[in-house]
Protein backbone atom coordinates (compact mmCIF):
# COMPACT_ATOMS: atom_id res chain seq x y z
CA UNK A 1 0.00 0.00 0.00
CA UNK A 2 1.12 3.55 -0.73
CA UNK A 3 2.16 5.94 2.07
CA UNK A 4 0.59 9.40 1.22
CA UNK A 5 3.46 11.94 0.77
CA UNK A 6 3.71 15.14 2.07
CA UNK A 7 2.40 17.66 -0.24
CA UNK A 8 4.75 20.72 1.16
CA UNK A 9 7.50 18.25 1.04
CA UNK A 10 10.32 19.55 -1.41
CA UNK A 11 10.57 16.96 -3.93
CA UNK A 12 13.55 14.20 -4.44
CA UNK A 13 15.76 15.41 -7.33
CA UNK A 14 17.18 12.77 -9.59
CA UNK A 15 19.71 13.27 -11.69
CA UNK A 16 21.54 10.81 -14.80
CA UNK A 17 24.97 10.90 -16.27
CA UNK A 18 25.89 12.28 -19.84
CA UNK A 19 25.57 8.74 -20.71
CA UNK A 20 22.97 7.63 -19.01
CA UNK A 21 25.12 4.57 -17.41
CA UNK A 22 24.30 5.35 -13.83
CA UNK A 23 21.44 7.78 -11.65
CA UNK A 24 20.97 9.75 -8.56
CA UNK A 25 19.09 10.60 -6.09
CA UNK A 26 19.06 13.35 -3.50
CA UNK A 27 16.66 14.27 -0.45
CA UNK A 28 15.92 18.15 -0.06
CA UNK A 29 15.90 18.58 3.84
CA UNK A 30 12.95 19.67 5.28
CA UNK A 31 12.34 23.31 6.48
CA UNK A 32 12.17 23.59 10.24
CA UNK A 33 8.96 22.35 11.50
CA UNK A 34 8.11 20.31 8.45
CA UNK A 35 7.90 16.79 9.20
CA UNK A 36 10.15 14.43 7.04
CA UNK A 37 8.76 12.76 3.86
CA UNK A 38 7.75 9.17 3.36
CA UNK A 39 7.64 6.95 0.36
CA UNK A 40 7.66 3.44 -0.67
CA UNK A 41 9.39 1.59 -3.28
CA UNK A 42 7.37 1.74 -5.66
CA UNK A 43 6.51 5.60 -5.23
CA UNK A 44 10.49 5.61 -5.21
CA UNK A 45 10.50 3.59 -8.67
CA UNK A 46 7.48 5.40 -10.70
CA UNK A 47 9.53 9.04 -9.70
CA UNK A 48 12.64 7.26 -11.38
CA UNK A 49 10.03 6.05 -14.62
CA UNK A 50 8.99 9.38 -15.18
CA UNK A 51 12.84 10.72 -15.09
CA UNK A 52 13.40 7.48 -17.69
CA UNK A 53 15.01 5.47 -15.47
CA UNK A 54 13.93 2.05 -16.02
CA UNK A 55 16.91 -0.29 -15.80
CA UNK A 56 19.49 -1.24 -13.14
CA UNK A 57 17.06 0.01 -10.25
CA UNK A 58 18.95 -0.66 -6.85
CA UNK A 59 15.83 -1.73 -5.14
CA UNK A 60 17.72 -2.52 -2.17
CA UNK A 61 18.80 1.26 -2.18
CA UNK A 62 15.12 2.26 -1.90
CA UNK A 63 13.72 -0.53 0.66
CA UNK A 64 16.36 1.62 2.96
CA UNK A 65 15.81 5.02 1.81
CA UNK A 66 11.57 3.98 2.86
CA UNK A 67 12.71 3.44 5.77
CA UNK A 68 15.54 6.14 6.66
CA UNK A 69 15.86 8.91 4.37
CA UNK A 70 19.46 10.13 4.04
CA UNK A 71 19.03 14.07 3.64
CA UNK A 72 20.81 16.38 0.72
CA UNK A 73 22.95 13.07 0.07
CA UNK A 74 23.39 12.03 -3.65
CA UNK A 75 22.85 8.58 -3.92
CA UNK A 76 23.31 5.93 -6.87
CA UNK A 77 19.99 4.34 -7.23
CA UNK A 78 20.14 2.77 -10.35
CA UNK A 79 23.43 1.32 -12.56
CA UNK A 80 23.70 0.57 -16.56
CA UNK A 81 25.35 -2.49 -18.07
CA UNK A 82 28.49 -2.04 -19.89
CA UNK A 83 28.61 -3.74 -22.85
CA UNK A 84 30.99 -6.73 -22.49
CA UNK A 85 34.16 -6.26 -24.64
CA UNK A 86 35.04 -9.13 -27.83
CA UNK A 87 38.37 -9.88 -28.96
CA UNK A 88 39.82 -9.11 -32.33
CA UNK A 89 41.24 -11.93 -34.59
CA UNK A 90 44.68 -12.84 -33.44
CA UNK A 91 47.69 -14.90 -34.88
CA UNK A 92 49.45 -17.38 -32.72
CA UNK A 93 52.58 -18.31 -33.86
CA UNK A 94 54.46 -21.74 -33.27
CA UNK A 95 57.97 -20.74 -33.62
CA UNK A 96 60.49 -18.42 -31.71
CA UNK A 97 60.79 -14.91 -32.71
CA UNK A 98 63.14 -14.09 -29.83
CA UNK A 99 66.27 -13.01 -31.70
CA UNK A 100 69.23 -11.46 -30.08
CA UNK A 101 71.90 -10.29 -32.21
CA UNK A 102 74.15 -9.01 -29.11
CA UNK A 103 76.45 -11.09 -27.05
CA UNK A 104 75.58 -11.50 -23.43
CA UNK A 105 78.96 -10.78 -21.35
CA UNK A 106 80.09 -13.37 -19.07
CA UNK A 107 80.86 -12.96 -15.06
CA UNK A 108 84.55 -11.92 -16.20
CA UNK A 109 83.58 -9.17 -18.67
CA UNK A 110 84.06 -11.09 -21.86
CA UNK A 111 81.39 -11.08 -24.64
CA UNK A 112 79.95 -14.66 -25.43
CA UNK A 113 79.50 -14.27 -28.95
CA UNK A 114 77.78 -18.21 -28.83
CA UNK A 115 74.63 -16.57 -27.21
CA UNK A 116 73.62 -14.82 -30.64
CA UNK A 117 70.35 -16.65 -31.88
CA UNK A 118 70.09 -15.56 -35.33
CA UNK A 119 68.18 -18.18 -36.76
CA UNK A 120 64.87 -19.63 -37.04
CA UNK A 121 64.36 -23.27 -38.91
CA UNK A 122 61.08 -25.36 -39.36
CA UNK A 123 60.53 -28.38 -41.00
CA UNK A 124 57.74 -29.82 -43.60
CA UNK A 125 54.32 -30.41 -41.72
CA UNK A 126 55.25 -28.34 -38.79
CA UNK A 127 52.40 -26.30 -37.11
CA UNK A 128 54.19 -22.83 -38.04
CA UNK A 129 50.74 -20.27 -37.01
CA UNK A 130 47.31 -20.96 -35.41
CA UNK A 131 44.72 -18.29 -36.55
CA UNK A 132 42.24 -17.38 -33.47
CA UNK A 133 38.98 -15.80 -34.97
CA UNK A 134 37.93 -12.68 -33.32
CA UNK A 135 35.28 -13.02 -30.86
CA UNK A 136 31.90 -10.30 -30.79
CA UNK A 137 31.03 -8.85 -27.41
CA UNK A 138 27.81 -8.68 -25.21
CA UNK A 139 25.67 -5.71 -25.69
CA UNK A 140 25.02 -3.67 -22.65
CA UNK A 141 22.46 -1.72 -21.77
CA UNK A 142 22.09 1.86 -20.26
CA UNK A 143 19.72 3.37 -16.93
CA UNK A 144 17.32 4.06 -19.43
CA UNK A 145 16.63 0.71 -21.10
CA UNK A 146 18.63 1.77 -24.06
CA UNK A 147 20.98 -1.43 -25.54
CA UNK A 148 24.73 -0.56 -25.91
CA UNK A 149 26.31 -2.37 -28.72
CA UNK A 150 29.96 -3.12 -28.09
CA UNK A 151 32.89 -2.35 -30.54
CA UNK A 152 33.06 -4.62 -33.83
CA UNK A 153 35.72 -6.56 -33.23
CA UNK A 154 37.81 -7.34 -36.74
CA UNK A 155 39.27 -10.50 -38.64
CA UNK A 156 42.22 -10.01 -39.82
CA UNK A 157 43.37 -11.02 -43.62
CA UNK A 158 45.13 -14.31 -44.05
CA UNK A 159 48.74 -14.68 -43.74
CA UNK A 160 50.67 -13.91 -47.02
CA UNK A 161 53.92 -15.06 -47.87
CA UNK A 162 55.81 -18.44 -49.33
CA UNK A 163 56.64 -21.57 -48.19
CA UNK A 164 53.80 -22.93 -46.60
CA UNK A 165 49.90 -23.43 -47.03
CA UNK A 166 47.05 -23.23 -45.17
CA UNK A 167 44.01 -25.72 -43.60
CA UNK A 168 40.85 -25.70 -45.63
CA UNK A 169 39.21 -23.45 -42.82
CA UNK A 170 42.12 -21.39 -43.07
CA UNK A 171 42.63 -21.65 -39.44
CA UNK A 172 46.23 -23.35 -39.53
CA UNK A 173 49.44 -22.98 -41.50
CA UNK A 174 51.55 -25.83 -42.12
CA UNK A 175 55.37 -25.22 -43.61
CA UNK A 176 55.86 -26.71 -46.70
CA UNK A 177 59.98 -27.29 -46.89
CA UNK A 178 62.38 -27.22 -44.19
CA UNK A 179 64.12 -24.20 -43.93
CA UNK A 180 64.43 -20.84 -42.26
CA UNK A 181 61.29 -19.07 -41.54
CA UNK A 182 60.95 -14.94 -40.74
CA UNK A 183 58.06 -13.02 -39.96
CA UNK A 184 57.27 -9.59 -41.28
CA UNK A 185 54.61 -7.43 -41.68
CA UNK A 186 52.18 -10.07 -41.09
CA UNK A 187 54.05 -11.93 -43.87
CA UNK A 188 55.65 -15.45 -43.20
CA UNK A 189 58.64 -16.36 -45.55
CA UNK A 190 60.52 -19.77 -45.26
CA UNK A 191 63.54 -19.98 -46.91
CA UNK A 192 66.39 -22.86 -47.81
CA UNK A 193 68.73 -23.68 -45.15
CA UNK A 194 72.06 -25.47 -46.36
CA UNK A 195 72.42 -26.74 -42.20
CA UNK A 196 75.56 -28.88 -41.90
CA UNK A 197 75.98 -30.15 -38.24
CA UNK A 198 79.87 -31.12 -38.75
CA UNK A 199 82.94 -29.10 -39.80
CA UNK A 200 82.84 -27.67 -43.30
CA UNK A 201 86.23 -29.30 -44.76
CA UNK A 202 87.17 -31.06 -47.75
CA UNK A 203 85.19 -34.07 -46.83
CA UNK A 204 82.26 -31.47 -47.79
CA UNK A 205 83.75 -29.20 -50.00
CA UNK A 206 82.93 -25.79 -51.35
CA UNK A 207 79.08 -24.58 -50.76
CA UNK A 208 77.18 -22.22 -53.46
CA UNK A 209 73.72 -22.26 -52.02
CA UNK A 210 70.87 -20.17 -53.27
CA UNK A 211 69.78 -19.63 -49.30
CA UNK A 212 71.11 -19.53 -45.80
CA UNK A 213 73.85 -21.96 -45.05
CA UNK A 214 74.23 -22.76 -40.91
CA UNK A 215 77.28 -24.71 -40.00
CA UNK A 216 77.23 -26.04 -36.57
CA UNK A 217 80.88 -26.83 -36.76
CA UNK A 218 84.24 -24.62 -38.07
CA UNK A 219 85.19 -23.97 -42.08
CA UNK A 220 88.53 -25.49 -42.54
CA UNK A 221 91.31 -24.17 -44.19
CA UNK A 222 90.74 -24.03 -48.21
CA UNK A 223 86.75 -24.33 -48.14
CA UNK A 224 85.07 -21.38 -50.31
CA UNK A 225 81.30 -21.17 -48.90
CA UNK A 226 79.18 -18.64 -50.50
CA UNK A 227 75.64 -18.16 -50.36
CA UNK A 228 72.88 -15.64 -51.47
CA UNK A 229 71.26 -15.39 -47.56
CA UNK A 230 73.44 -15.08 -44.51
CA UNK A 231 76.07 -17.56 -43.52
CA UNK A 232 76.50 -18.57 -39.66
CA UNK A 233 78.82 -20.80 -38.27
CA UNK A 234 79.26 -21.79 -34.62
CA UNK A 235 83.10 -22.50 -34.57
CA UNK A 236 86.50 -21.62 -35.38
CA UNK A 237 86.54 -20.02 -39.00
CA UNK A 238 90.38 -20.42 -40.82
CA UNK A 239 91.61 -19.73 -43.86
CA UNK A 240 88.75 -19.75 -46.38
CA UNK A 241 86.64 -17.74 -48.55
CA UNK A 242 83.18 -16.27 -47.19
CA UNK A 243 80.12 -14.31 -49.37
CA UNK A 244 76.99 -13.52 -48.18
CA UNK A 245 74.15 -11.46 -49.82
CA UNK A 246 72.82 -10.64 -46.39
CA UNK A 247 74.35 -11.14 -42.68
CA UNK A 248 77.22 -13.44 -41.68
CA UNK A 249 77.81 -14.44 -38.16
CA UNK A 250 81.03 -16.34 -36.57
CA UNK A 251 80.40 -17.05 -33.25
CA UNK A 252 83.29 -18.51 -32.58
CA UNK A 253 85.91 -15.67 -34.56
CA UNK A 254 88.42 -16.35 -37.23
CA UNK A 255 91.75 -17.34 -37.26
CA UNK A 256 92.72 -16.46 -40.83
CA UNK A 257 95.17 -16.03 -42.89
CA UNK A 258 96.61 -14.02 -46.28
CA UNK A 259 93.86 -15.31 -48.06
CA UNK A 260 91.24 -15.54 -45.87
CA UNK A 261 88.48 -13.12 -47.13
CA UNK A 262 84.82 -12.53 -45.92
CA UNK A 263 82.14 -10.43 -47.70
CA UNK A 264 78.70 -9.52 -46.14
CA UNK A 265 76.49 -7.43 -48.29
CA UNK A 266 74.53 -7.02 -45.22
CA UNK A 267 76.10 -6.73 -41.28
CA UNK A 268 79.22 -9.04 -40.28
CA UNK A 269 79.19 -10.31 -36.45
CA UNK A 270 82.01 -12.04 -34.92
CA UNK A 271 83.59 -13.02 -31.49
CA UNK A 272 87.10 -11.89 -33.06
CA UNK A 273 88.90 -11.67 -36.51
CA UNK A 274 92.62 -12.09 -37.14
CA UNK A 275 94.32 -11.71 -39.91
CA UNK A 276 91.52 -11.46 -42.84
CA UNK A 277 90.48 -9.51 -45.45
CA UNK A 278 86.35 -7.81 -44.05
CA UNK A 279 84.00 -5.94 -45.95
CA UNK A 280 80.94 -5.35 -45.91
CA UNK A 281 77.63 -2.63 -46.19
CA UNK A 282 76.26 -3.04 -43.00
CA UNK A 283 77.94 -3.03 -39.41
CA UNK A 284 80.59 -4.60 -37.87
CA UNK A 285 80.41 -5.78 -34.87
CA UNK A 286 83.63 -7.50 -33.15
CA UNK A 287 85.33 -8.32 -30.22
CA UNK A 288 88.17 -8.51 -31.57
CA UNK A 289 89.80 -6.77 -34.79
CA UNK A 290 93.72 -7.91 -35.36
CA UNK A 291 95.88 -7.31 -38.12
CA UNK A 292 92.92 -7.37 -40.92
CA UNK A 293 91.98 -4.92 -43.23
CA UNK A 294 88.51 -3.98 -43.32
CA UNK A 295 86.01 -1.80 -45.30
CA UNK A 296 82.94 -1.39 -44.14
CA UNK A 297 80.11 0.80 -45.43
CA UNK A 298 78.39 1.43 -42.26
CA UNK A 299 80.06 1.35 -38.71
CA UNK A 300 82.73 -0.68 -37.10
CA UNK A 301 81.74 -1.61 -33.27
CA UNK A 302 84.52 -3.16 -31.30
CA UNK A 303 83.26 -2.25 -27.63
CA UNK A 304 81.20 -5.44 -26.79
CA UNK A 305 83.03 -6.73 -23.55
CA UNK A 306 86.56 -5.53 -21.37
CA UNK A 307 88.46 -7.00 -23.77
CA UNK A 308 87.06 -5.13 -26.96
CA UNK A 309 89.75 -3.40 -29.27
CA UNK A 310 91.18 -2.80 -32.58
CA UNK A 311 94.51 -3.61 -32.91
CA UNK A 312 96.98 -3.64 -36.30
CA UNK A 313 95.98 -3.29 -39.76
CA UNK A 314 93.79 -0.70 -41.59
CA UNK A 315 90.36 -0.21 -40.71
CA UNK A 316 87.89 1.76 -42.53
CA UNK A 317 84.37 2.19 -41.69
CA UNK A 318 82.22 4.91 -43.88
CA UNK A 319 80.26 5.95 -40.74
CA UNK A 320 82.17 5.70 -37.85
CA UNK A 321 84.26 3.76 -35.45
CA UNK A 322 84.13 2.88 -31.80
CA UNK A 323 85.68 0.81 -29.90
CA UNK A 324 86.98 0.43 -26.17
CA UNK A 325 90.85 -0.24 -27.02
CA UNK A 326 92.80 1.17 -30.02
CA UNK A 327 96.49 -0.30 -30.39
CA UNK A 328 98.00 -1.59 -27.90
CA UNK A 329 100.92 -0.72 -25.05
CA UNK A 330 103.52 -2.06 -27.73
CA UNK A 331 102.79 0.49 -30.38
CA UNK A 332 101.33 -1.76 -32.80
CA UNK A 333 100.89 0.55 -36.21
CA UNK A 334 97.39 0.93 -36.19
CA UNK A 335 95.09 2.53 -38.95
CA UNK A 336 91.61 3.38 -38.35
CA UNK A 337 89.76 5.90 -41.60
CA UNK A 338 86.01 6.72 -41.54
CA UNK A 339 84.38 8.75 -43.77
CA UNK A 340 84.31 8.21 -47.91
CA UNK A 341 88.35 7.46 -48.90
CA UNK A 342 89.89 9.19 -51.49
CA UNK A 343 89.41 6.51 -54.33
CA UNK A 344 85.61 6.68 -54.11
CA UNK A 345 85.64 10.25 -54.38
CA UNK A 346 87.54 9.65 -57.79
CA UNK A 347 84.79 7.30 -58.34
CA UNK A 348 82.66 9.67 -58.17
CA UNK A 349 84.27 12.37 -60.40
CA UNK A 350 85.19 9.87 -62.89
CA UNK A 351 81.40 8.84 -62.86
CA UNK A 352 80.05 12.47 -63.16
CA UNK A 353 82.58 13.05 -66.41
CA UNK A 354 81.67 10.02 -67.90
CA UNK A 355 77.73 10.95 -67.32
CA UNK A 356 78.12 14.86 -68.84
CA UNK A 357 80.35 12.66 -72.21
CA UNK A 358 77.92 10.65 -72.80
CA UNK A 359 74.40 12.43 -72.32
CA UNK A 360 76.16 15.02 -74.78
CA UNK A 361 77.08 11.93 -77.38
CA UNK A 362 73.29 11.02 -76.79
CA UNK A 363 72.31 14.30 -77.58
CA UNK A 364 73.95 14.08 -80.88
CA UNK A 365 72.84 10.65 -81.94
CA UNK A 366 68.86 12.19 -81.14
CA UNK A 367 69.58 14.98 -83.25
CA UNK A 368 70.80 12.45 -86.04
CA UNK A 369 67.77 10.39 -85.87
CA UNK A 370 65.72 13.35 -86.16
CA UNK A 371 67.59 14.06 -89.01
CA UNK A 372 66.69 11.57 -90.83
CA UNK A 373 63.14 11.93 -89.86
CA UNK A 374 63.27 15.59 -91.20
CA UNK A 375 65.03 13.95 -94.51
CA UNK A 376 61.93 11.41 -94.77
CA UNK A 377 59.35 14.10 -94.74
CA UNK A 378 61.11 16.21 -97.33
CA UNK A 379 62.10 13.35 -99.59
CA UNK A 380 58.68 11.08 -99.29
CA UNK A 381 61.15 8.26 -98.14
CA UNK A 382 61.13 5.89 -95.90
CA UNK A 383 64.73 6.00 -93.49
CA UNK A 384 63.88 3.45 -91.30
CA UNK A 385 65.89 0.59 -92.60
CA UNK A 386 68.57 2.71 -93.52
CA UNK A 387 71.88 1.34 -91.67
CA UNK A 388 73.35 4.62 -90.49
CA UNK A 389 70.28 5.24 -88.78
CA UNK A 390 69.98 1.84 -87.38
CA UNK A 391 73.21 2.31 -86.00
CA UNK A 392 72.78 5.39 -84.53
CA UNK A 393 69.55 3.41 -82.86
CA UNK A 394 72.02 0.75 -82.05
CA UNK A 395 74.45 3.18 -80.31
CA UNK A 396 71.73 5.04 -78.27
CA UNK A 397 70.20 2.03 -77.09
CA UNK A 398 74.20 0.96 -75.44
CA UNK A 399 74.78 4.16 -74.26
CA UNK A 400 71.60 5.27 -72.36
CA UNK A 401 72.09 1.44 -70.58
CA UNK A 402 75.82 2.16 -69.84
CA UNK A 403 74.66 5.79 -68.36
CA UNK A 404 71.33 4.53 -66.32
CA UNK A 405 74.28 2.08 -64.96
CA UNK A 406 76.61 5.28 -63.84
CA UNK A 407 73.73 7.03 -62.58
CA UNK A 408 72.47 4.41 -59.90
CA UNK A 409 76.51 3.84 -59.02
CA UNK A 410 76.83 7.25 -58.69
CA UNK A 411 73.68 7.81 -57.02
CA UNK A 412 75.07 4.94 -54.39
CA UNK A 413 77.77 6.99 -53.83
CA UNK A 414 76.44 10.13 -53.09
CA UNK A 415 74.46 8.52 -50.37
CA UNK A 416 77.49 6.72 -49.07
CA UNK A 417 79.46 10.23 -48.78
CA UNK A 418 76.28 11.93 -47.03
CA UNK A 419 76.10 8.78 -44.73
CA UNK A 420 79.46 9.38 -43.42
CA UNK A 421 79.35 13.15 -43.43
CA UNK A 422 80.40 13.84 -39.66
CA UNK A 423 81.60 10.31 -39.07
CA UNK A 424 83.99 10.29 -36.05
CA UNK A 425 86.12 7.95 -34.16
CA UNK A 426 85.20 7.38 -30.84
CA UNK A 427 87.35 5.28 -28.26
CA UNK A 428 85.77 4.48 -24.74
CA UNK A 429 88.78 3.73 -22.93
CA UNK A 430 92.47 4.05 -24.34
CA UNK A 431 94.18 5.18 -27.34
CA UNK A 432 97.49 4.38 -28.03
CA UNK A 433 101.00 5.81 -29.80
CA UNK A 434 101.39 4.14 -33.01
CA UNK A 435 97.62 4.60 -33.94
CA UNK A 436 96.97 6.71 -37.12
CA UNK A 437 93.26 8.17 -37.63
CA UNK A 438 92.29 9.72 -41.00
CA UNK A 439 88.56 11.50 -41.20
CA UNK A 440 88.11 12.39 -45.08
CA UNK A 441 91.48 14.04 -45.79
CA UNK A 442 92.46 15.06 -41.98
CA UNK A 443 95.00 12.90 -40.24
CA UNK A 444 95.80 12.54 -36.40
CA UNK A 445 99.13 10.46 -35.39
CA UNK A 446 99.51 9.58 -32.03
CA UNK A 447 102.45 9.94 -30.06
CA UNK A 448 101.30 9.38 -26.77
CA UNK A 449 97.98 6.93 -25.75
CA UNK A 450 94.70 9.16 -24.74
CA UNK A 451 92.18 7.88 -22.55
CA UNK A 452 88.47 8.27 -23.49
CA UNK A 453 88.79 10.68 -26.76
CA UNK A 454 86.07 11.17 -29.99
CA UNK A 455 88.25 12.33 -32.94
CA UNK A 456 86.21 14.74 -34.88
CA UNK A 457 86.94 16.40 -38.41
CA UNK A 458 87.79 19.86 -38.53
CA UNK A 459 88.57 22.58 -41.15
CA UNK A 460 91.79 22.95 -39.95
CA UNK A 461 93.04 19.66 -38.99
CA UNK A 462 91.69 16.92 -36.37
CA UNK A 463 90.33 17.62 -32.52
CA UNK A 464 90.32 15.13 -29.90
CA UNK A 465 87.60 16.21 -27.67
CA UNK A 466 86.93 14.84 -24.00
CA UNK A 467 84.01 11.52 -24.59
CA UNK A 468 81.91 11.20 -21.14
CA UNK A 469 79.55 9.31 -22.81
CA UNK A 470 79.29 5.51 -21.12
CA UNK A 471 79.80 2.85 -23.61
CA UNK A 472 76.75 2.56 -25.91
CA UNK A 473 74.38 -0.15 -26.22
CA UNK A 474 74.88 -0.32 -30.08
């Protein structure tokens, strides 16, 4: 039964959020000498239905509010539903993609060049990528009885990529080959892996693999291995020949020799390297540089554990150098260049002349062709066939190939001087007499060992400058 309310009573004001996911209530006090409102629940409820409030009601709230009225109090009397959240489409993937490229350094201080993971394989039939579809949510549904869809959740597209196929329900990817398998950009590539889990000697012989080639042994002396992906072996590399079209990695150094030459056209990575012939276009990153000469197109990074240093031989790096030790107490004749040398500099004027000689011989050979267009129209004959013109035609078509070649070398080389514009040479701990250092066409001789120096290029010569920088994480 309904209690009669108060008609001077001030009446309860109700209020609702912005978006309507929760309500209030609120109890005027009474003036002095008014006596204090009562209502029921269901007076309580049909005040909330004519605000709009239908849904969520906190009917508990109101049994106690009928019987003890808490004055000029807001109170939540009635509470929406969220809606409840889905879950997009999701990939889970079978196979590591926890690479580290760095060393970890050992309780002495030494870099443990063994630690590198570089390298992913898979074989046929392995489970390689589960796909999860994506889930929809619950709708929820606001104080005023109004439903509240939840975000679409999304599929995503199918994995694209070689060397394996998919399940019927496209739910599963299977590889198709054994072999080396990278993921990028939602993109799934496996690749050939030449794996030999002995020494590479003469019992195996030379490699030429279109693919990666991972020896879990050494390369002996004599064995040429080259190979269109990266190359990484686990032990002792000696004399031997070396080519990769992307990364190589020697985890356990290289002993060389005269002969012993190794060519990255990506990074190079190795515990040490003595005695060898190094280039490469990305970094290098060593332990240990003795007595080689090296040419690298990016950086040279010798400061991986205590023992880090360049010592003997000429090393040039296009970018920069920096290392922990430099030479040694001895004096060993050490020679450390960055920036673009001298002879690609020629390269590059030699390049620009032969570029201006022949766009101007190409300018002559157009006009001669129109030439004999201009003859055709005045004569009412046909030069098409004639063989001067067809070797003028002959003659363009070589020359504009031999300059589009000059061009992109050129055009490789102008980035390559820009990337090493304000190259330096930084050592973290010592420098010492007997170490040369050439930036462009500056040189620095040292006479006496430094401690903690960058060598930077100047107009007038070059400045060692204080370096309070810690050793990077590079």
């Amino acid at each position: 039964m309904t209690t009669p309310m108060n008609p001077y009573a001030k009446k309860p004001i109700i209020r609702v959020d912005n978006k309507a996911m929760f309500a209030t209530i609120r109890f005027p006090a009474p003036a002095e000498g008014e006596s204090a409102p009562q209502y029921d629940v269901d007076t309580l409820e049909n005040m909330l239905a004519q605000e709009g409030i239908v849904y969520g009601i906190d009917r508990n709230m109101l049994s106690s509010l009928c019987q003890e009225i808490l004055f000029d109090t807001e109170l939540i009397v009635a509470v929406g539903k969220e809606p409840m959240e889905g879950i997009n489409g999701y990939y889970e993937y079978h196979f590591s993609q926890d690479f580290s490229k760095k060393p970890t350094i050992r309780p002495d201080g030494s870099a443990d060049f063994l630690s590198i993971k570089v390298i992913e394989v898979v074989h046929e039939g392995d489970l390689i990528a589960t796909y999860h579809p994506a889930v929809m949510g619950m709708p929820g549904m606001n104080v005023r009885g109004k439903e509240i869809e939840p975000r679409m959740m999304r599929d995503m597209p199918p994995i694209g990529g070689r060397g394996f196929h998919r399940s019927d329900d496209n739910l599963y990817y299977y590889a198709d080959m054994d072999g080396k398998i990278v993921l990028k950009n939602n993109r799934i590539n496996i690749s050939p892996v030449y794996e030999i889990d002995q020494d590479a000697d003469m019992s195996i012989g030379n490699i030429d693999f279109k693919g990666d080639v991972v020896i879990h042994g050494g390369v002996k002396n004599g064995i040429r291995i080259h190979a269109t992906g990266s190359i990484t072996v686990d032990g002792l590399v000696e004399l031997c020949d070396l080519r990769a079209g992307q990364d190589i990695y020697l985890l356990s150094g290289v002993k060389g020799g005269e002969r012993t030459t190794i060519h990255a056209e990506g990074a190079i990575t190795a515990e040490f390297i003595e005695y060898a012939i190094v280039s490469c276009k990305g970094m290098l990153h060593a332990d240990v540089l003795f007595n080689c000469l090296v040419n690298c197109d990016s950086k040279v990074i010798t400061t991986a554990g205590k023992r880090s240093a360049i010592i003997g031989g000429y090393v040039t790096a296009v970018q920069g150098v920096s290392s922990l030790v430099i030479g040694n107490k001895f004096g060993t004749v050490t020679h450390v260049m960055v920036g673009i040398d001298e002879e690609r500099i020629k390269e590059m004027s030699d390049l620009a002349d032969k570029i201006r000689s022949l766009d101007a011989n190409l300018a002559k050979i157009k006009q001669g062709i129109e030439d004999f267009e201009l003859l055709a129209q005045k004569k009412g004959i046909s030069y098409k066939e004639d063989p001067r013109r067809m070797q003028l035609l002959r003659i363009r078509i070589r020359d504009e190939a031999v300059v589009a070649e000059a061009r992109v070398r050129f055009d490789e080389l102008k980035a390559l001087m820009e990337a090493g514009r304000g190259a330096t040479v930084r050592v973290y701990d010592t420098v010492y007499s007997g170490v040369t250092v050439r930036i462009m066409d500056q040189y620095a001789q040292l006479t006496d060992f430094q401690k903690r120096v960058e060598f930077v290029k100047t107009m007038t010569g070059i400045r060692m400058d204080p370096l309070l920088d810690p050793v990077p994480d590079e």
